[in-house]
Protein backbone atom coordinates (compact mmCIF):
# COMPACT_ATOMS: atom_id res chain seq x y z
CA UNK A 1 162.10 38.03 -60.01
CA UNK A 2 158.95 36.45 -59.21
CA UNK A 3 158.61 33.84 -55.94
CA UNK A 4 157.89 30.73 -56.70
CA UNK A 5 154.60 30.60 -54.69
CA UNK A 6 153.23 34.51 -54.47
CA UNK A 7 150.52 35.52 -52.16
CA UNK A 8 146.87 35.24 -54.20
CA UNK A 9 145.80 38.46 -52.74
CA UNK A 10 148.46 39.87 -53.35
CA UNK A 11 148.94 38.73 -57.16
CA UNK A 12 146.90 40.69 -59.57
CA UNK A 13 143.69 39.58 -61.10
CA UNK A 14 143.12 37.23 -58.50
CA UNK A 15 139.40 36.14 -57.23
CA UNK A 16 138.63 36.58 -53.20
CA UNK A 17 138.92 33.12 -51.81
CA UNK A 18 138.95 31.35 -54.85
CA UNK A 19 142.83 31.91 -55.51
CA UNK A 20 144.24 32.71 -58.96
CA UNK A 21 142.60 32.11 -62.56
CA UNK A 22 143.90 29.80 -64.70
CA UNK A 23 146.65 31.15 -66.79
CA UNK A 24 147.71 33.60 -64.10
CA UNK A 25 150.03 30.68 -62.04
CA UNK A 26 153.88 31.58 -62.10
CA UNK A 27 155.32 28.54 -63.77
CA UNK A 28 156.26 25.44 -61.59
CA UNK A 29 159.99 25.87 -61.82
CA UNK A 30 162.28 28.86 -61.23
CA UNK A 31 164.36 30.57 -64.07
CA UNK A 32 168.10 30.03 -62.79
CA UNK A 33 170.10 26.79 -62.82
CA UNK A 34 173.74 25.95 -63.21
CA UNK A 35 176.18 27.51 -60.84
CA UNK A 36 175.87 30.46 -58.83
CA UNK A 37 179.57 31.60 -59.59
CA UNK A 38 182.28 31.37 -61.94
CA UNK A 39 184.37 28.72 -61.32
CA UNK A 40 188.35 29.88 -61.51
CA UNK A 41 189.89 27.93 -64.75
CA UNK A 42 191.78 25.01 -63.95
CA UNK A 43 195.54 25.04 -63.63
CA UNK A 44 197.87 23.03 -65.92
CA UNK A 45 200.52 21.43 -64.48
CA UNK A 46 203.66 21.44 -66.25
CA UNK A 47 207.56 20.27 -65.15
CA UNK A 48 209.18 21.99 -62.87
CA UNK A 49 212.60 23.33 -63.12
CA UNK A 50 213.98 20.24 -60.60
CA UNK A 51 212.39 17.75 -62.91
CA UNK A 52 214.07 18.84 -65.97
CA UNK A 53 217.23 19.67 -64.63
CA UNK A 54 217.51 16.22 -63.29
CA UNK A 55 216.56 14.57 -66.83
CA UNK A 56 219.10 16.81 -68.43
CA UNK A 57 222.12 15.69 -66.53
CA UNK A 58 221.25 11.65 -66.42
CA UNK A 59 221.07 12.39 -70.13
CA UNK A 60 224.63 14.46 -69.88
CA UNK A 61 225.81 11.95 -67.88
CA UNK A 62 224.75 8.61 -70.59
CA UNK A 63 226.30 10.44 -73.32
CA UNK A 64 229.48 11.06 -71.56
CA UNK A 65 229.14 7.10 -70.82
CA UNK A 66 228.96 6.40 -74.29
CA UNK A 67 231.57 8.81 -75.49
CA UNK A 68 233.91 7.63 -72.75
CA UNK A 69 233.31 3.56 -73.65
CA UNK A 70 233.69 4.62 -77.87
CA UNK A 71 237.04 6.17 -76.77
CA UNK A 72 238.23 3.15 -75.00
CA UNK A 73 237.23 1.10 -77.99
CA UNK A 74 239.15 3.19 -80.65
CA UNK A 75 242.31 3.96 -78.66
């Protein structure tokens, strides 16, 4: 990986005290972007036991209603 701003004597090619040639510059941004680590994938939240159960037996408990007030009608 190259630095964003190398050392002209150090870099190859380069002229004493005149820098580097044209054509020789790294290029003005860097090569990585985005994130630097993968990001864990995000959890779904579904019902919970408690939730259901509790539907289940007001539902139980309405049809039981209705049962109960069909019998009272027909007897």
């Amino acid at each position: 990986m190259t630095t964003p701003d190398p050392d002209p004597r150090r870099t190859p090619e380069a002229a004493p005290r005149s820098g580097v040639s044209p054509g020789e510059t790294p290029p003005a941004e860097g090569g990585t972007y985005g994130i630097s680590y993968a990001e864990p994938p995000e959890m779904r939240k579904g019902w919970g036991a408690m939730p259901l159960v509790l539907i289940m037996a007001v539902v139980a408990l309405v049809v039981i209603g209705l049962i109960a007030m069909v019998v009272t009608l027909v007897v």
